[in-house]
C-alpha atoms as a PDB file:
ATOM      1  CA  UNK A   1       0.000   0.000   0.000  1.00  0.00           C
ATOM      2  CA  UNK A   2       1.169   3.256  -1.048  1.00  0.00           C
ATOM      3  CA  UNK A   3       0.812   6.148   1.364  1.00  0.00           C
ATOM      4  CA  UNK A   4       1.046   9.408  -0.137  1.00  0.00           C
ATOM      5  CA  UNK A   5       3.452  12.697   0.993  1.00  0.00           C
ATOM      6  CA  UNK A   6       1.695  15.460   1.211  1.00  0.00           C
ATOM      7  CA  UNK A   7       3.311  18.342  -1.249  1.00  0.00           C
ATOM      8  CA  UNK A   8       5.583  20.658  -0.015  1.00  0.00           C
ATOM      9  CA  UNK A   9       3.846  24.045   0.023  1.00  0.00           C
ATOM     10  CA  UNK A  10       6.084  26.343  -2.103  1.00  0.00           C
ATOM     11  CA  UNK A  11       5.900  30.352  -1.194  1.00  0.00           C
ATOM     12  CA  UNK A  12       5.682  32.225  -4.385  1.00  0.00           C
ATOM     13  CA  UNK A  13       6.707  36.086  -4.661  1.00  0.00           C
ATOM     14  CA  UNK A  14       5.146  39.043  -5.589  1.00  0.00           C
ATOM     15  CA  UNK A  15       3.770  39.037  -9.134  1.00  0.00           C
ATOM     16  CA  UNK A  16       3.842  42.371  -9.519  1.00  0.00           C
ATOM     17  CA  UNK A  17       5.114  46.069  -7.771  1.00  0.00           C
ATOM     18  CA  UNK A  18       1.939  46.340  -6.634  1.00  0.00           C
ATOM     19  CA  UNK A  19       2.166  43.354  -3.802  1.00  0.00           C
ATOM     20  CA  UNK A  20       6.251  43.537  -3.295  1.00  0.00           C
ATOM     21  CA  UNK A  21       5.404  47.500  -1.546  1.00  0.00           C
ATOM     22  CA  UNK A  22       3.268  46.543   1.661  1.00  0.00           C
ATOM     23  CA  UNK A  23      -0.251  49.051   2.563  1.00  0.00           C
ATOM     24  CA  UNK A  24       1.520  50.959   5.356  1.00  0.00           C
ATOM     25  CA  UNK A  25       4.152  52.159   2.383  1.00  0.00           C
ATOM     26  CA  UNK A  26       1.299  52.751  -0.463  1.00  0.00           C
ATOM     27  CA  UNK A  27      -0.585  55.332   1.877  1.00  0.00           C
ATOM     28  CA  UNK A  28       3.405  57.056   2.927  1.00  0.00           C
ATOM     29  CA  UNK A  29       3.175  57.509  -0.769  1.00  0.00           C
ATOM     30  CA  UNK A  30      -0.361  58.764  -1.399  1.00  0.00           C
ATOM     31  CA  UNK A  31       0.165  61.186   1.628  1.00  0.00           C
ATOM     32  CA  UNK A  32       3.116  62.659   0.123  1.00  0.00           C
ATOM     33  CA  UNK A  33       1.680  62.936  -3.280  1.00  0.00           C
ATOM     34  CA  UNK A  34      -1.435  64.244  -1.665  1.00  0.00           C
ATOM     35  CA  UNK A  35       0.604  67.455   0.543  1.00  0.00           C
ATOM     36  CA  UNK A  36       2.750  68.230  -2.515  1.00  0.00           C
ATOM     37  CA  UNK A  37      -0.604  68.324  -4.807  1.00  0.00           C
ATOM     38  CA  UNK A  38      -2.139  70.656  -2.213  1.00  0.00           C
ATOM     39  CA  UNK A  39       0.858  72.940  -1.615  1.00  0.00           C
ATOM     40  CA  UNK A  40       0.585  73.398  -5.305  1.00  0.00           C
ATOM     41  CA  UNK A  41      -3.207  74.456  -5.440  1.00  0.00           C
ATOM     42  CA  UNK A  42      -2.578  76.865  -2.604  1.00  0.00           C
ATOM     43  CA  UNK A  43       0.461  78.231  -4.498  1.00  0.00           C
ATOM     44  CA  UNK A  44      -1.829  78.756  -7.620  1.00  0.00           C
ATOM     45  CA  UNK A  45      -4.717  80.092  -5.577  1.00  0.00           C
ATOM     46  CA  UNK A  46      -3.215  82.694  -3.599  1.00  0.00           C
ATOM     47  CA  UNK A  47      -0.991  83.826  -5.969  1.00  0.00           C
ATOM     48  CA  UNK A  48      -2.024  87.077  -6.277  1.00  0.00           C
ATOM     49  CA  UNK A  49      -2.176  87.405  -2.432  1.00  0.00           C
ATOM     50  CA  UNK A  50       1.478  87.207  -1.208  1.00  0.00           C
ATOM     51  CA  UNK A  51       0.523  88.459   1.863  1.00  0.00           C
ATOM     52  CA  UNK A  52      -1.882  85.508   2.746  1.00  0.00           C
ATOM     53  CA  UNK A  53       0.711  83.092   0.735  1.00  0.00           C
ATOM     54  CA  UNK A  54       2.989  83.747   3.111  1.00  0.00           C
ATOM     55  CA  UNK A  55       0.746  83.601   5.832  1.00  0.00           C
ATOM     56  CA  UNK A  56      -0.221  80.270   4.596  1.00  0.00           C
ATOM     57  CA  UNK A  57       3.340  79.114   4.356  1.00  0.00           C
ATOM     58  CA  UNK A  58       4.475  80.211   7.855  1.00  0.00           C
ATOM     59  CA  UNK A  59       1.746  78.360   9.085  1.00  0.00           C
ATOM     60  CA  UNK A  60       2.242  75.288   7.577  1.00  0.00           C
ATOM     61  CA  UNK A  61       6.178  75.075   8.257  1.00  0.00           C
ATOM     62  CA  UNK A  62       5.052  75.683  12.029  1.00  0.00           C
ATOM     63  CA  UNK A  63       2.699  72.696  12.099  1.00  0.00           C
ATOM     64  CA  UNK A  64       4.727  70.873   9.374  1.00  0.00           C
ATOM     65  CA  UNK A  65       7.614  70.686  12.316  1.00  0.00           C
ATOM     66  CA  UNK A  66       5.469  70.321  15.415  1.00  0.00           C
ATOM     67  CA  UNK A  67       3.931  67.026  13.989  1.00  0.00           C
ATOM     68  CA  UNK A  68       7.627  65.711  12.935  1.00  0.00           C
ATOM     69  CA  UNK A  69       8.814  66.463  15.972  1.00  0.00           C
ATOM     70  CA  UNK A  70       6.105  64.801  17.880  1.00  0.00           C
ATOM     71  CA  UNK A  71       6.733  61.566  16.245  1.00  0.00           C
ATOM     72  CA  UNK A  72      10.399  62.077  16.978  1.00  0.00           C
ATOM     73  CA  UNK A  73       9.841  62.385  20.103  1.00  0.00           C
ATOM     74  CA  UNK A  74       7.202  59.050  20.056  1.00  0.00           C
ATOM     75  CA  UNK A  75       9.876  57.256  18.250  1.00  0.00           C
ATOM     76  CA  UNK A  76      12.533  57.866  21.203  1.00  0.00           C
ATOM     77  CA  UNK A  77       9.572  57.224  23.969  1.00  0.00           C
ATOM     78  CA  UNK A  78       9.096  53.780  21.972  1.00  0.00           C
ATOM     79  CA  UNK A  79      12.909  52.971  21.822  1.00  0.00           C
ATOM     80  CA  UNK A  80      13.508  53.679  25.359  1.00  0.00           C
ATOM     81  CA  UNK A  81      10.796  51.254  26.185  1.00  0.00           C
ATOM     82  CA  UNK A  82      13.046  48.776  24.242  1.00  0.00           C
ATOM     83  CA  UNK A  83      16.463  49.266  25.704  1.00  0.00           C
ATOM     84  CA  UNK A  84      17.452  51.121  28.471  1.00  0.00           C
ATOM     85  CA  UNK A  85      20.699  52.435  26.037  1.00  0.00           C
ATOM     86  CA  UNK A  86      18.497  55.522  24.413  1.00  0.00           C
ATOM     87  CA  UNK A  87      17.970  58.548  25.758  1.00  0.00           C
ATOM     88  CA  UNK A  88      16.769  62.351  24.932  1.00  0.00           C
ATOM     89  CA  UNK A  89      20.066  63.381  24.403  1.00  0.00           C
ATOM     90  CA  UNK A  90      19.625  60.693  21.330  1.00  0.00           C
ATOM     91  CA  UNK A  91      17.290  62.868  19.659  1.00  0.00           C
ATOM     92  CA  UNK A  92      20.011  64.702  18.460  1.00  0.00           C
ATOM     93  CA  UNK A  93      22.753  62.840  18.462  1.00  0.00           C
ATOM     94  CA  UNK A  94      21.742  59.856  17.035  1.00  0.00           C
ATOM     95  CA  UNK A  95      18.300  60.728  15.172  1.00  0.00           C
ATOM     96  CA  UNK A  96      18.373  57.685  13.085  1.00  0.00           C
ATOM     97  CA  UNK A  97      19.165  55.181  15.910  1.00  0.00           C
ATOM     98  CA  UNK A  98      15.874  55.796  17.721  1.00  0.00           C
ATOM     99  CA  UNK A  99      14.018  54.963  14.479  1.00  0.00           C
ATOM    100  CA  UNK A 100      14.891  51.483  14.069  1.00  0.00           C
ATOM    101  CA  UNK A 101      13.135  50.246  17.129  1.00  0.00           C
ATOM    102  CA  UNK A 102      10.029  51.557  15.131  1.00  0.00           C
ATOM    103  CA  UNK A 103      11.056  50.488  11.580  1.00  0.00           C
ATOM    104  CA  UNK A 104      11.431  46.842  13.130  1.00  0.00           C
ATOM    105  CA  UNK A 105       7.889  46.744  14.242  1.00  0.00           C
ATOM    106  CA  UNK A 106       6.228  47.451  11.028  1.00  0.00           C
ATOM    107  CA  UNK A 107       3.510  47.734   9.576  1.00  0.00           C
ATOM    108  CA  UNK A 108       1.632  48.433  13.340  1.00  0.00           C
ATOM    109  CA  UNK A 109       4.406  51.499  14.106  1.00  0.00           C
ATOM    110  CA  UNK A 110       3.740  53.099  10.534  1.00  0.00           C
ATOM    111  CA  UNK A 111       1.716  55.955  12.210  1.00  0.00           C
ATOM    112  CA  UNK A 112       4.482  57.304  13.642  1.00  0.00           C
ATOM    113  CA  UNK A 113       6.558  57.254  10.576  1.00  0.00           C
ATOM    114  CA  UNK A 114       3.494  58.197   8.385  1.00  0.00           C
ATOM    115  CA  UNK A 115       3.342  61.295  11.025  1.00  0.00           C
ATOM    116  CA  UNK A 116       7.358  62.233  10.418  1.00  0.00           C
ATOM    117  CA  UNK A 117       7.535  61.776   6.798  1.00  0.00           C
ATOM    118  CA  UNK A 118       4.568  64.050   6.025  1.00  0.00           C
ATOM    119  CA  UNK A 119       5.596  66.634   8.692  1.00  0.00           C
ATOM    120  CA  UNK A 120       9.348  67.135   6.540  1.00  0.00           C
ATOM    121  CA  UNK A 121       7.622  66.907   3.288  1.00  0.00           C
ATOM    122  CA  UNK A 122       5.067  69.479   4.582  1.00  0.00           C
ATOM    123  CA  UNK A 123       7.799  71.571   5.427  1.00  0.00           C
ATOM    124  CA  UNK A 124       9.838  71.392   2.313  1.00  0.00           C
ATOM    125  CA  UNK A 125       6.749  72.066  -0.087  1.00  0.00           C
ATOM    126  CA  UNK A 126       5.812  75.188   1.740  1.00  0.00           C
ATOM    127  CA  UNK A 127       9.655  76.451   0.956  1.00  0.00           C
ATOM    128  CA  UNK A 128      10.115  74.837  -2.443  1.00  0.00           C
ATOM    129  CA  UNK A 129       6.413  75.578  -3.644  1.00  0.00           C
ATOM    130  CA  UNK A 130       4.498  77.944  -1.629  1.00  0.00           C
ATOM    131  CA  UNK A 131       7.636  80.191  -0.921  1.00  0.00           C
ATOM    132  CA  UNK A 132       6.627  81.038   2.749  1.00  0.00           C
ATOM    133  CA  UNK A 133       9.270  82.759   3.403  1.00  0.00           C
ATOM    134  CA  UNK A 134       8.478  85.670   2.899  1.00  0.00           C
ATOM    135  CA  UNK A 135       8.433  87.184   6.135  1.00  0.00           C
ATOM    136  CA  UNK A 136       7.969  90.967   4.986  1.00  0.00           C
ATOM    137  CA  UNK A 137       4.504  89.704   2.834  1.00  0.00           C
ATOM    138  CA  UNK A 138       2.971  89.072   6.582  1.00  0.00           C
ATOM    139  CA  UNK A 139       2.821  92.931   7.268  1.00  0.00           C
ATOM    140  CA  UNK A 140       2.757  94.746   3.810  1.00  0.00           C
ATOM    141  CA  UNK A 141      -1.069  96.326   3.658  1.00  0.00           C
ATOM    142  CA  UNK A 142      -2.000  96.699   7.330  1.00  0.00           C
ATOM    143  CA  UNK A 143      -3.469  99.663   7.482  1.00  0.00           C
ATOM    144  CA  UNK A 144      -0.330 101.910   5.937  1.00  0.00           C
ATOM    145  CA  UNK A 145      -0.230 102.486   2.725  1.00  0.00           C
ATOM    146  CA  UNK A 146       2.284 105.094   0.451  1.00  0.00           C
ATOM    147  CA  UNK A 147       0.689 108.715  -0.179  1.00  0.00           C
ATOM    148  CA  UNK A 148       0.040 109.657  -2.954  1.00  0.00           C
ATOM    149  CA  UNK A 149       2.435 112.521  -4.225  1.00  0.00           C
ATOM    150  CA  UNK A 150       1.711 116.340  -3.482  1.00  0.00           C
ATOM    151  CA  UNK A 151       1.224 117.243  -6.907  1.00  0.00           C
ATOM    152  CA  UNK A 152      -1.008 114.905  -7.738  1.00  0.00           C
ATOM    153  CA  UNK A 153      -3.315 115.422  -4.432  1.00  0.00           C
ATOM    154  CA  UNK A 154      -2.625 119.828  -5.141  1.00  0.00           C
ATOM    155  CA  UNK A 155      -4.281 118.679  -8.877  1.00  0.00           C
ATOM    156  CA  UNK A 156      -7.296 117.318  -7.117  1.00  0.00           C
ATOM    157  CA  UNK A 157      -7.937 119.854  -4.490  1.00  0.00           C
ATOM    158  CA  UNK A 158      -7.967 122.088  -7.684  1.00  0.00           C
ATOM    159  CA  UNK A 159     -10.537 120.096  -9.508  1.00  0.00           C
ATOM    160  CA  UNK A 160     -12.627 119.776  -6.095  1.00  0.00           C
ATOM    161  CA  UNK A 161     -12.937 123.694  -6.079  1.00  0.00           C
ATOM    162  CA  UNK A 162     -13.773 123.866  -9.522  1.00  0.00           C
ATOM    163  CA  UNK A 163     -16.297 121.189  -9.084  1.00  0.00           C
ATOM    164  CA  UNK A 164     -17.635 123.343  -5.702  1.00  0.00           C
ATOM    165  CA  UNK A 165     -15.931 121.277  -2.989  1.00  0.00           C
ATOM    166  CA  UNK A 166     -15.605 122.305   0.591  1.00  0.00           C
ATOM    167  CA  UNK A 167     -12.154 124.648   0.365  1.00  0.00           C
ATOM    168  CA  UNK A 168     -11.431 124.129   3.861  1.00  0.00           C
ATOM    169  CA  UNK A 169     -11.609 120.468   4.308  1.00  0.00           C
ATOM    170  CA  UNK A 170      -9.334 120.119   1.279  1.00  0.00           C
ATOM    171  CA  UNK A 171      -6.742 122.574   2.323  1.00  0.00           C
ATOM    172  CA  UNK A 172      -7.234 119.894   5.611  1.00  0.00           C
ATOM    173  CA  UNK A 173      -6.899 116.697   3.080  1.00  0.00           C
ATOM    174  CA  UNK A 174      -3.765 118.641   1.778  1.00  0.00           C
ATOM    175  CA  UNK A 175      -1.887 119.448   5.143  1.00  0.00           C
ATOM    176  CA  UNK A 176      -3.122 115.549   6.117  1.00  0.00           C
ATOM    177  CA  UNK A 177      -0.868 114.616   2.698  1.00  0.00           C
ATOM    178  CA  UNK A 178       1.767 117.046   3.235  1.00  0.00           C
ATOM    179  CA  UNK A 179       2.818 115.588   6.980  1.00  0.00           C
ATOM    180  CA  UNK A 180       2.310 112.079   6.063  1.00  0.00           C
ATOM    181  CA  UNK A 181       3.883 111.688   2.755  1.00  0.00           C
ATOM    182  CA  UNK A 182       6.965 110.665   2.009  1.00  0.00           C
ATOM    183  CA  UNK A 183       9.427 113.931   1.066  1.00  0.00           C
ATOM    184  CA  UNK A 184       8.691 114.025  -2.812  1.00  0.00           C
ATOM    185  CA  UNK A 185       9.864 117.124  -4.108  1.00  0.00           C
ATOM    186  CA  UNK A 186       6.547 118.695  -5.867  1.00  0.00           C
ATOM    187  CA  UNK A 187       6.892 119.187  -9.942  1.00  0.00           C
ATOM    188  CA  UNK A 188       4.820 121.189 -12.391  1.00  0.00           C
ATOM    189  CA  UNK A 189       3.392 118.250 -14.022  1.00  0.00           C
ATOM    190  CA  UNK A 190       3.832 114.701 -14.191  1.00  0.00           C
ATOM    191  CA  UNK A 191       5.917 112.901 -16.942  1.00  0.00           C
ATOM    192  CA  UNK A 192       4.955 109.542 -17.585  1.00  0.00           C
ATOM    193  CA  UNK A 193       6.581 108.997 -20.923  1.00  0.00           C
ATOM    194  CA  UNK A 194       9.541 108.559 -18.767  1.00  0.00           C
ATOM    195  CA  UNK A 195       7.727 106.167 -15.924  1.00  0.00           C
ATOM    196  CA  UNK A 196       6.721 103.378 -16.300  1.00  0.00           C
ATOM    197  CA  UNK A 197       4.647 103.969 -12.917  1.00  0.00           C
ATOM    198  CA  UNK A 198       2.007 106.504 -12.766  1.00  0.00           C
ATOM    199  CA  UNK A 199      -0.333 107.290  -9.675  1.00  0.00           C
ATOM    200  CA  UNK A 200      -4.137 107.581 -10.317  1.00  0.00           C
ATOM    201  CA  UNK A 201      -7.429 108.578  -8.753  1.00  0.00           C
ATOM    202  CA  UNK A 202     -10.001 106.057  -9.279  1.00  0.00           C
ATOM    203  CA  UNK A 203     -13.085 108.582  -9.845  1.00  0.00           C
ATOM    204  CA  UNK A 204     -15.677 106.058 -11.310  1.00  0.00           C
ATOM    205  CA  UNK A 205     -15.862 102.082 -11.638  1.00  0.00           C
ATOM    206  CA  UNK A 206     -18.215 100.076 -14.515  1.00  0.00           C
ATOM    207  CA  UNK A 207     -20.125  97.055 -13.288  1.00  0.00           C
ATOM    208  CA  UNK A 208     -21.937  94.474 -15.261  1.00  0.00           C
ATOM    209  CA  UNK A 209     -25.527  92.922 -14.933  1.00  0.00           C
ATOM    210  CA  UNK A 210     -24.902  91.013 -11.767  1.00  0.00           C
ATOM    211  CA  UNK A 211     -23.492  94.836  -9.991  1.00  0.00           C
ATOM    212  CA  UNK A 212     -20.014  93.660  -9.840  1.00  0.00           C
ATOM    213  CA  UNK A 213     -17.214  95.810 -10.548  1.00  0.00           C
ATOM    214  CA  UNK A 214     -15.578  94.877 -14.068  1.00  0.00           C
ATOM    215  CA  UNK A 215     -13.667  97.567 -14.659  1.00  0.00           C
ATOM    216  CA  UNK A 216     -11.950 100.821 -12.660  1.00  0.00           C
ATOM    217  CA  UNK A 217     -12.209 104.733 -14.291  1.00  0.00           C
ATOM    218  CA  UNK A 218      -8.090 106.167 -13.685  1.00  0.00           C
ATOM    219  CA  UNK A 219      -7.138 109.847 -14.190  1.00  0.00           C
ATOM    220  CA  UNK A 220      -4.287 111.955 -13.494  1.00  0.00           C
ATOM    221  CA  UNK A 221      -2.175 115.140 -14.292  1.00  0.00           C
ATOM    222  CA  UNK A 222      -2.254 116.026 -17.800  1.00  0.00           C
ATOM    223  CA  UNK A 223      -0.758 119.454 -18.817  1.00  0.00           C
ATOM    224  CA  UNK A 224      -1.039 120.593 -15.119  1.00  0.00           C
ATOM    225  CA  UNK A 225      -4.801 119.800 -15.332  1.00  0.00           C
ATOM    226  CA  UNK A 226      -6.463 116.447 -13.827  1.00  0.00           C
ATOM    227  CA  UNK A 227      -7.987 114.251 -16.984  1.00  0.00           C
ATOM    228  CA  UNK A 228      -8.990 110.952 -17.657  1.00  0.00           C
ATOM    229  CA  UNK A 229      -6.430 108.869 -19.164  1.00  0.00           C
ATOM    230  CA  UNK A 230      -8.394 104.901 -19.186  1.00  0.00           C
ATOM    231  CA  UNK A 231      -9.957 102.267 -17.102  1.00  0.00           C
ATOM    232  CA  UNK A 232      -8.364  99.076 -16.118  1.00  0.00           C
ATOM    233  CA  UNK A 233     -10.444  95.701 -15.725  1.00  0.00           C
ATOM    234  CA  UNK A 234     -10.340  94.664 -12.026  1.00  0.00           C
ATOM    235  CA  UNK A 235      -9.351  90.986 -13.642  1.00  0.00           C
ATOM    236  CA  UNK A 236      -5.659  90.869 -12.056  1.00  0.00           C
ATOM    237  CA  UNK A 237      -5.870  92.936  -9.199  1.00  0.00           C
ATOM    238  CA  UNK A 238      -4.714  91.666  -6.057  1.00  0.00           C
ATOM    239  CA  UNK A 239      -7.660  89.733  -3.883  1.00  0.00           C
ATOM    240  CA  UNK A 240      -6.575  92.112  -0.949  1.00  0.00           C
ATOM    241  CA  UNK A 241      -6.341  95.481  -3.099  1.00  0.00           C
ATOM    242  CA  UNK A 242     -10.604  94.381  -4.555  1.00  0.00           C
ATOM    243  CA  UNK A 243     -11.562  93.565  -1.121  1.00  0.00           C
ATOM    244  CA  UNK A 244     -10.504  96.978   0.345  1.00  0.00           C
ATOM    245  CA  UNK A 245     -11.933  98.565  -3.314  1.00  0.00           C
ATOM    246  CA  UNK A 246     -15.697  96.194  -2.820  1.00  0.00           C
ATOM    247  CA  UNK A 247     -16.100  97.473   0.093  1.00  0.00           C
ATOM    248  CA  UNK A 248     -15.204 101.405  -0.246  1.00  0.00           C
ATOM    249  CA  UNK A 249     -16.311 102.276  -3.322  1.00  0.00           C
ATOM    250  CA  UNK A 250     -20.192 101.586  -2.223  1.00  0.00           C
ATOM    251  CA  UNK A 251     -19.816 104.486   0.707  1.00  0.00           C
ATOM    252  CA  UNK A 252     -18.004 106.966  -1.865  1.00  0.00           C
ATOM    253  CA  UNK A 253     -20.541 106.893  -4.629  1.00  0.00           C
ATOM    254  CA  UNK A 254     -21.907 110.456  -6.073  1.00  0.00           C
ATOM    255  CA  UNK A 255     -23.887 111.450  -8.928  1.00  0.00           C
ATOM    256  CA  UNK A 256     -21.945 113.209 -11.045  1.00  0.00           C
ATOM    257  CA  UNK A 257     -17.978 112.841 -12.421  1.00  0.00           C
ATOM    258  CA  UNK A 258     -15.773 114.273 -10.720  1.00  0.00           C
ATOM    259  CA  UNK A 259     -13.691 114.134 -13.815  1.00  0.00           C
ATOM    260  CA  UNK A 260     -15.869 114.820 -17.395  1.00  0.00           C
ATOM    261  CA  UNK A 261     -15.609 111.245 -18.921  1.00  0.00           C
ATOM    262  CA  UNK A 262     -17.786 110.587 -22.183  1.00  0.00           C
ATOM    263  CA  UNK A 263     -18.330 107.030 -20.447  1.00  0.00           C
ATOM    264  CA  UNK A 264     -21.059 105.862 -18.120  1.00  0.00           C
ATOM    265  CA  UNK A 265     -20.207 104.072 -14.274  1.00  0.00           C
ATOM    266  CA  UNK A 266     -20.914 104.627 -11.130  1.00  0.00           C
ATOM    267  CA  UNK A 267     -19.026 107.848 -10.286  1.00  0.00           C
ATOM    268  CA  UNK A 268     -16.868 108.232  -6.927  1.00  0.00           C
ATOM    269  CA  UNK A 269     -15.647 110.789  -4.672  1.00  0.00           C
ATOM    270  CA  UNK A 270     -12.042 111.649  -5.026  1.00  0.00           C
ATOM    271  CA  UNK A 271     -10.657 109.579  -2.097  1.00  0.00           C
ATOM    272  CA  UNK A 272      -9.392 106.116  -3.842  1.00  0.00           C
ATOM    273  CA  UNK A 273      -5.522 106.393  -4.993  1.00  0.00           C
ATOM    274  CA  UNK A 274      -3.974 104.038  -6.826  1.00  0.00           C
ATOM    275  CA  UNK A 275      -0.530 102.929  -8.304  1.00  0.00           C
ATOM    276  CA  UNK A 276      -0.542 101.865 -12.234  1.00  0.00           C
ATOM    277  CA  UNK A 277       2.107 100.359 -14.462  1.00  0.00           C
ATOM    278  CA  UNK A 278       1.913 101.051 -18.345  1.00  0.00           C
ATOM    279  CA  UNK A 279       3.140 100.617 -21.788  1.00  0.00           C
ATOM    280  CA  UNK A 280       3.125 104.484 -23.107  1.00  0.00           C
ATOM    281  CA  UNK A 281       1.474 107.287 -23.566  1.00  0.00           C
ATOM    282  CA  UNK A 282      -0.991 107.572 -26.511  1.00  0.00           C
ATOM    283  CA  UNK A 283      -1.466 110.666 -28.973  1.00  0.00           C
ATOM    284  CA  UNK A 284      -4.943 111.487 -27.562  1.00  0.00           C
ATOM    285  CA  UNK A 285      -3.157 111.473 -23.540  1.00  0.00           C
ATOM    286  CA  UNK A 286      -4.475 107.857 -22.534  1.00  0.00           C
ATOM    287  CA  UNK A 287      -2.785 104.880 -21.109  1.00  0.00           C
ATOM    288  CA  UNK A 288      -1.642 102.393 -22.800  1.00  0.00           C
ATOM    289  CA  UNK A 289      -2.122  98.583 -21.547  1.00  0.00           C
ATOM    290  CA  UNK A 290      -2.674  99.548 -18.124  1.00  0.00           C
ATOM    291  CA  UNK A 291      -2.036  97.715 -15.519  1.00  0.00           C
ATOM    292  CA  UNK A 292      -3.052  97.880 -11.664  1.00  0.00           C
ATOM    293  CA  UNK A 293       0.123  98.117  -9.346  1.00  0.00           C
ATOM    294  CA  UNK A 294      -1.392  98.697  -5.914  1.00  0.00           C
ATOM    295  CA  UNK A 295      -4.076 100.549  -3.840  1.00  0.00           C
ATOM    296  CA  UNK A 296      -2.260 103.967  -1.943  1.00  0.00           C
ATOM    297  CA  UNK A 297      -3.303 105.857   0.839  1.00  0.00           C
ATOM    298  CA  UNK A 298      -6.643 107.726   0.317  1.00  0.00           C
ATOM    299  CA  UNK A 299      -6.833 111.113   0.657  1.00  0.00           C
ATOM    300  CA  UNK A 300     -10.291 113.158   2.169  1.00  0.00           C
ATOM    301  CA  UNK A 301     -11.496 116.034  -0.187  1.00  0.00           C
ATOM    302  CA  UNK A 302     -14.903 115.954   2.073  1.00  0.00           C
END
C-alpha cells in the first residue's frame, strides 16, 4: 500500500510592484503625493495674495515641524521602552538610531513614521512651492499704505474747487498729505513717458448685470490739469487690493464725475488712490495697456 506525501507548500513572490510595496508604504506615498498636490493648489490660488501666501506658508512650516517632531519624540519614547541604552540626548545625536526600534515593528508602528515623513515633506513644499518665506509679505497692507504725491493730491484739491468742494476740508486733506507723505519734491506736471509707474485717482468704476465691478475709471495730471487717461479691468488685481476697493467704493458713490468722462459708471468721490504700471502714452493722452500696481493711501477732499 502506497501512502502518499503530502506536497511541499512552495511560497511564491510578488507578481507584480503592486504586492512587493506593503499598505503601510502605499498610503506614505499617497500622503506625500497628496501634501505636494495641495501645496501646489494653494500656491496657484493665492498667488495674487502674497501676503496671505505667506501667511499660509508660515503656518504650515510651524505645524509641518510640530507634527515631525512629535513623532520624533514618540519614536525615542518607543525605543527607550526597548532598551534602556536611548535617551533624549539621542534625539540629536543619534536621530536615526531611535528609528529602528520603530522600523522593526512594522507595519503596526507606521503611524508614527506616516506622522514624520509628512511633517518634513510638509515643510519642504511650503519652501520649495508655496515660498513662505516671505516674512515681509505678513505685514505689507496693514493699514499703511504710500501717499500719494503732493502734486497729484494739489491737482485734485484744484478740480474739487472747480467742481464746488468744501475749500477748507481740502486745504485739511492737503496738510493731512503734506505731513504724512513721504518727502517728494513737488513738480509742475507729471511725466509719464519717462515712468513706467504713474499714480491715479479712481473717480468712477463700470459694473456688469450682476453689480459687480468689471472695470476701474483712472485719471491723473495732464498738462497741469487732472484728466482721464483709461480704465483698467479689475481681472488681475490683487484679492486684498478688490476687497478693500468692494467694500469702499459703495460708501463713496456720487452722482456726477468728478472728472468729465464721455463714459457711463458709477461715479466716486475723489478719495481712492492708486498705483498703475503702463506701456506708453498715446497721442490722444491715454494709457496704454494699463495695468493695476497697488491701492495707496486715500486722501479726504470731504
Amino acid at each position: 500500500m502506497e501512502v502518499e506525501r503530502p506536497q511541499p507548500v512552495v511560497e511564491t513572490g510578488p507578481e507584480n510592484l503592486w504586492e512587493a510595496i506593503p499598505t503601510w508604504a502605499w498610503v506614505l506615498i499617497f500622503g506625500v503625493v497628496g501634501i505636494v498636490a495641495g501645496s501646489v493648489a494653494v500656491r496657484l490660488s493665492f498667488s495674487g495674495s502674497p501676503r496671505l501666501l505667506a501667511g499660509w506658508g508660515v503656518a504650515q512650516i510651524a505645524i509641518a515641524e510640530f507634527t515631525s517632531l512629535v513623532a520624533h519624540v514618540l519614536a525615542l519614547i518607543h525605543a527607550s521602552s526597548k532598551s534602556d541604552r536611548y535617551s533624549p540626548f539621542d534625539l540629536l545625536m543619534k536621530p536615526l538610531a531611535l528609528w529602528r526600534p520603530t522600523f522593526s515593528t512594522l507595519p503596526k508602528s507606521a503611524w508614527r513614521v506616516w506622522m514624520f515623513a509628512w511633517g518634513q515633506t510638509a515643510m519642504i513644499c511650503a519652501v520649495l512651492i508655496i515660498g513662505g518665506l516671505n516674512f515681509s509679505a505678513l505685514f505689507d497692507d496693514w493699514g499703511v499704505k504710500k501717499n500719494s504725491s503732493a502734486n497729484l493730491v494739489q491737482a485734485i484739491a484744484d478740480q474739487a474747487r472747480e467742481n464746488g468742494e468744501d475749500e477748507e476740508s481740502l486745504e485739511d486733506a492737503l496738510n493731512k498729505t503734506a505731513t504724512a507723505g513721504d518727502d517728494i519734491a513737488p513738480k509742475e506736471e507729471l511725466l509719464p513717458v519717462e515712468d513706467p509707474i504713474v499714480e491715479c485717482l479712481i473717480f468712477g468704476y463700470r459694473k456688469n448685470l450682476e453689480e459687480k465691478p468689471t472695470a476701474l475709471l483712472l485719471a491723473t495730471i495732464v498738462k497741469g490739469r487732472m484728466k482721464y487717461v483709461g480704465m483698467i479691468s479689475v481681472v488681475g488685481i490683487p484679492d486684498e487690493a478688490m476687497q478693500t476697493l468692494t467694500e469702499r467704493m459703495p460708501n463713496l458713490t456720487q452722482k456726477n464725475p468728478f472728472i468729465k468722462c464721455r463714459f457711463k459708471a458709477v461715479w466716486l468721490r475723489p478719495q481712492l488712490m492708486c498705483e498703475v504700471e503702463y506701456k506708453e502714452w498715446t497721442r490722444s493722452n491715454q494709457l496704454l495697456k494699463p495695468k493695476f500696481r497697488e491701492l495707496l493711501a486715500e486722501i479726504d477732499v470731504r
